[in-house]
C-alpha atoms as a PDB file:
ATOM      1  CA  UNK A   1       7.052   2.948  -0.401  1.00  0.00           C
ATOM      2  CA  UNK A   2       5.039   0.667  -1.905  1.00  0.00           C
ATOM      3  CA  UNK A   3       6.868  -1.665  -2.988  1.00  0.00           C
ATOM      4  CA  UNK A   4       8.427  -1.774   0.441  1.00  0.00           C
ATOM      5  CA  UNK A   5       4.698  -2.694   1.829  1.00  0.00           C
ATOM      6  CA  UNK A   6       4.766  -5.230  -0.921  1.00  0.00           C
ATOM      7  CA  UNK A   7       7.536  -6.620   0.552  1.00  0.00           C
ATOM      8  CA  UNK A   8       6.233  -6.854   4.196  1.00  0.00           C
ATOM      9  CA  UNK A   9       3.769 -10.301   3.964  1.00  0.00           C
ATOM     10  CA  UNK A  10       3.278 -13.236   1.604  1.00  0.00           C
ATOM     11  CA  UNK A  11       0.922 -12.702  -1.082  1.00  0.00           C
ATOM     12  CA  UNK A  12       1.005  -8.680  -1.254  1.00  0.00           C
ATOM     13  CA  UNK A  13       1.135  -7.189  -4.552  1.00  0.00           C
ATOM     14  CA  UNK A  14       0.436  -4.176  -6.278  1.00  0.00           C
ATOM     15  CA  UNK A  15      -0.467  -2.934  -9.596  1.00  0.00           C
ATOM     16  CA  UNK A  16       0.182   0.720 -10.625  1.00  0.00           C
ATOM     17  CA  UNK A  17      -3.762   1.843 -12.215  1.00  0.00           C
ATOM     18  CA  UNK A  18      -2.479   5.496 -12.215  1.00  0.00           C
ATOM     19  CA  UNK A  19       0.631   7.609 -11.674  1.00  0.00           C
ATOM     20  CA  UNK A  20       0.165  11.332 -11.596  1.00  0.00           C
ATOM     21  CA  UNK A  21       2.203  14.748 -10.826  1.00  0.00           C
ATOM     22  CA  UNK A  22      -0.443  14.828  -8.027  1.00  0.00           C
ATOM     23  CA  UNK A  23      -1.586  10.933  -6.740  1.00  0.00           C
ATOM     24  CA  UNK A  24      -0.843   7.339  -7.611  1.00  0.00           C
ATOM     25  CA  UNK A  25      -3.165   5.146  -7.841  1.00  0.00           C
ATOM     26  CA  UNK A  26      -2.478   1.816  -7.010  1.00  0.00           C
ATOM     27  CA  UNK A  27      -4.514  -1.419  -6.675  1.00  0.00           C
ATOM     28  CA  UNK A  28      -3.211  -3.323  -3.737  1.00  0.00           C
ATOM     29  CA  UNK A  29      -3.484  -7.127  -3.661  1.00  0.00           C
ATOM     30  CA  UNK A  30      -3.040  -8.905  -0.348  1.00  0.00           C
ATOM     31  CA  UNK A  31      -4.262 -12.499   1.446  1.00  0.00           C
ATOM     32  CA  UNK A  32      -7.124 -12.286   3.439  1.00  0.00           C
ATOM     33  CA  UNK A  33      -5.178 -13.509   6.687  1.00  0.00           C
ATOM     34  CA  UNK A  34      -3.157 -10.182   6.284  1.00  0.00           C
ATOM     35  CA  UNK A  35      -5.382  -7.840   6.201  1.00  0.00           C
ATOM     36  CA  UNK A  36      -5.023  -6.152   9.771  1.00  0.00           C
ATOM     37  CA  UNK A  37      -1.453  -6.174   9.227  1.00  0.00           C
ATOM     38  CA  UNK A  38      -1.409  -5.076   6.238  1.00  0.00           C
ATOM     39  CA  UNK A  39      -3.264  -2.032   6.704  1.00  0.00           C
ATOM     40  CA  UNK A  40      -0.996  -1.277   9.771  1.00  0.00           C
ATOM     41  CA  UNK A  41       2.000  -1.398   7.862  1.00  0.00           C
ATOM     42  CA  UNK A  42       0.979   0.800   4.867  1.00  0.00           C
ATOM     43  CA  UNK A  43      -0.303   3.211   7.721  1.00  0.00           C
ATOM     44  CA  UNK A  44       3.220   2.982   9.402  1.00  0.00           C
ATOM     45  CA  UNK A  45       4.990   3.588   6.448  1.00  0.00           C
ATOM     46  CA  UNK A  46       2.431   6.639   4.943  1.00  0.00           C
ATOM     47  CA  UNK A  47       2.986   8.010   8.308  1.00  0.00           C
ATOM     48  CA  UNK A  48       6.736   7.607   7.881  1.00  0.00           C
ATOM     49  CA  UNK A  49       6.379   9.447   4.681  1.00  0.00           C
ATOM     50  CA  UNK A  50       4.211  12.144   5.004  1.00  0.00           C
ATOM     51  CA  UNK A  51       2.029  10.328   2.261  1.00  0.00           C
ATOM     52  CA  UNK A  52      -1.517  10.964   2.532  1.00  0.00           C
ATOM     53  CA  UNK A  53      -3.773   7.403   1.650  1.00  0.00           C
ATOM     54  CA  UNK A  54      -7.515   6.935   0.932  1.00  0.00           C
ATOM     55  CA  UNK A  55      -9.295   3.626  -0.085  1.00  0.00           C
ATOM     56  CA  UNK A  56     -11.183   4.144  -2.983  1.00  0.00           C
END
């Protein structure tokens, strides 16, 4: 799912910090000019999911 995000604008990236039985921890790099839509896609696509998110 991430990566999928990752794919959805120029400039996104992500780094795994963390990858548990329980959460993953990612550190999500994006442009600044994507920010709104970035955070509407990763909510589309948690949503999607049933994954549950939380900025940290």
């Amino acid at each position: 799912m991430v990566a999928t995000w990752a794919l959805g604008g120029a400039g996104r990236s992500y780094s795994v910090l963390e990858d548990g039985d329980e959460a993953l921890l990612v550190k999500l790099t994006l442009r600044e000019d994507d920010i709104d839509q970035a955070r509407n896609d990763m909510e589309v696509l948690c949503s999607k999911h049933g994954v549950m998110r939380e900025a940290v």
